[in-house]
Structures are given as structure tokens and as C-alpha cells.
C-alpha atoms as a PDB file:
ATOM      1  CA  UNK A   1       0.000   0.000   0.000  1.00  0.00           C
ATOM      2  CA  UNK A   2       1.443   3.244  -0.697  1.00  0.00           C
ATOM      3  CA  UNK A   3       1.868   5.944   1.820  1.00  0.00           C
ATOM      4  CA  UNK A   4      -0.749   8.064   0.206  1.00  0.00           C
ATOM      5  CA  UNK A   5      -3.082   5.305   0.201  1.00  0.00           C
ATOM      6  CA  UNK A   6      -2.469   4.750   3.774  1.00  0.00           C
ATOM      7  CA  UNK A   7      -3.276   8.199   4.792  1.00  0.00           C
ATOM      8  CA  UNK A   8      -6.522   8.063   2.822  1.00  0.00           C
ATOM      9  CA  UNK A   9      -6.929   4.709   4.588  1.00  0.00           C
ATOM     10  CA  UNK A  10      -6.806   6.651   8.331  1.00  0.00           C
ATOM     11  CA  UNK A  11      -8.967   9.371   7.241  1.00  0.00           C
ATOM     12  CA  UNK A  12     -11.726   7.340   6.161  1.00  0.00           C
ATOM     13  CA  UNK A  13     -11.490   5.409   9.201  1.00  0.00           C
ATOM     14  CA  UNK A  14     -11.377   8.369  11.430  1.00  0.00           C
ATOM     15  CA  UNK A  15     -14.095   9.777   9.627  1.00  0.00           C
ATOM     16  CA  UNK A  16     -16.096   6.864  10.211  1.00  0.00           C
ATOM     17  CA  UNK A  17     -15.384   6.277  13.289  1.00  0.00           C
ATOM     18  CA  UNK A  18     -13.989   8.400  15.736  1.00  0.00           C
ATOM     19  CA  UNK A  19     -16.271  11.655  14.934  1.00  0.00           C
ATOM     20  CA  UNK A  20     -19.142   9.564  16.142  1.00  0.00           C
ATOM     21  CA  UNK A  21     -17.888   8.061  18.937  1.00  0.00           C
ATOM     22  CA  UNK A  22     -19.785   8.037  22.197  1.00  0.00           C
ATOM     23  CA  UNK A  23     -16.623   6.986  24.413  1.00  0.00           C
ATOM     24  CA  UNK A  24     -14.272   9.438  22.969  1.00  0.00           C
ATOM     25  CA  UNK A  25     -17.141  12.484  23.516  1.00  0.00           C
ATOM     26  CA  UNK A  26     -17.731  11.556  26.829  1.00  0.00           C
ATOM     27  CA  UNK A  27     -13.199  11.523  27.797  1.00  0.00           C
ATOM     28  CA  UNK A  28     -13.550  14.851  26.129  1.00  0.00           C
ATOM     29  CA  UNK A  29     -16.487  16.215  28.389  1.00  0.00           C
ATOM     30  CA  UNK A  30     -14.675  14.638  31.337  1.00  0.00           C
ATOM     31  CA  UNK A  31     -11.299  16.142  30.445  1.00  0.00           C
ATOM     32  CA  UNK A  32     -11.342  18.330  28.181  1.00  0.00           C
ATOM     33  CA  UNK A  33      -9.086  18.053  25.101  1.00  0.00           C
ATOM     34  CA  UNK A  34      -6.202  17.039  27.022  1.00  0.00           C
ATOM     35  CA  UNK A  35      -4.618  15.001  24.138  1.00  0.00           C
ATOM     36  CA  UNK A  36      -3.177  12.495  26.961  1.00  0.00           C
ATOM     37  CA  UNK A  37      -6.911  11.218  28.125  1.00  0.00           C
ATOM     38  CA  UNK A  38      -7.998  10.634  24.628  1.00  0.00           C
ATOM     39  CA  UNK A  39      -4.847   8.825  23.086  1.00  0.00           C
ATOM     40  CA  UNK A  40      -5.056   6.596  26.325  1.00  0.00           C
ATOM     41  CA  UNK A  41      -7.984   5.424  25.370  1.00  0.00           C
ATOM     42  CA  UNK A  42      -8.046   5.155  21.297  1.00  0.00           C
ATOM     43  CA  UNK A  43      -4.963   3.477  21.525  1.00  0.00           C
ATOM     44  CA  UNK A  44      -5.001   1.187  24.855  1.00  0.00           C
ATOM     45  CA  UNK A  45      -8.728   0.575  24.758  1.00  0.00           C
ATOM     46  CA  UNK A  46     -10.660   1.003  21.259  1.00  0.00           C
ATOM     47  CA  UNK A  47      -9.781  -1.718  18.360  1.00  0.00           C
ATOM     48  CA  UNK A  48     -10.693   1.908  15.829  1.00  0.00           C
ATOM     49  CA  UNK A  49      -7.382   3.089  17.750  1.00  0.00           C
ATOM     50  CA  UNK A  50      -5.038   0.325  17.542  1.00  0.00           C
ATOM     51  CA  UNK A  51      -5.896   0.077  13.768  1.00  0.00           C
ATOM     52  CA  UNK A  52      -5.179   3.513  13.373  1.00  0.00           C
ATOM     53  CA  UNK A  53      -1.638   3.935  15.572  1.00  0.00           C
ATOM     54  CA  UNK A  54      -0.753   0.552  12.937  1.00  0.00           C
ATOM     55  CA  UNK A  55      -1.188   2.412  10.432  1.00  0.00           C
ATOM     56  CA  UNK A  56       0.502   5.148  11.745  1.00  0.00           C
ATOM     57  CA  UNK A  57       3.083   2.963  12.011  1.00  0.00           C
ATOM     58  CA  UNK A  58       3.789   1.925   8.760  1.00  0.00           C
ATOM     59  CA  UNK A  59       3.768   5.622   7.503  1.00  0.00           C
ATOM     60  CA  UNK A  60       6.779   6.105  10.302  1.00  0.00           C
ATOM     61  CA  UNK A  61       8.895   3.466   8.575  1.00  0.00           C
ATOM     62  CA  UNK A  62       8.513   4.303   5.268  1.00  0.00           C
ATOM     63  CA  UNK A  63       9.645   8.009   5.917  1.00  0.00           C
ATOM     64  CA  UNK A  64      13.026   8.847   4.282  1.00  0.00           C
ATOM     65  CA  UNK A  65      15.782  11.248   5.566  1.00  0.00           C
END
């Protein structure tokens, strides 16, 4: 997959996703939009979130320079 495929990949799946999600409103309410809070949970808690950060991931290793 290439890396701009990729980042289409995680904004569709953001889009999809995240905007709508309940959990991720409710940390926000809670805390505010203290980043920390948030990644916690999209990345630790939410399968959405682990898909993403793999993504993520890949676009790290295939950076040049």
C-alpha cells in the first residue's frame, strides 16, 4: 500500500469512526481536550485506535531522511 493510500486509509477510518464516537465524547467532556486522556484510550482501549496507531506505524517506517 502506498503511503498516500495509507493516509486516505486513516482518514476514512477516522471519519467513520472516531467523529461519532460516544466513548471518545464523553473523555472529552470529562477532560477536556487534554490530548493524553484521549490517546489513552483510542490506543489502549478502542480496536478503531489500535488500527489507526498501525497504520501510523507503517507511515513512520517508510519516511526517508
Amino acid at each position: 500500500m502506498s503511503r498516500l493510500d495509507t493516509l486516505h486509509q486513516i482518514t476514512r477510518i477516522s471519519e467513520d469512526n472516531c467523529k461519532g464516537c460516544k466513548q471518545r465524547a464523553e473523555i472529552i467532556r470529562e477532560h477536556g481536550h487534554i490530548h493524553f486522556y484521549v490517546d489513552r484510550h483510542c490506543t489502549k482501549v478502542c480496536p478503531i485506535g489500535a488500527e489507526l496507531k498501525r497504520l501510523g506505524t507503517q507511515l513512520e517506517g517508510g519516511r526517508k531522511g
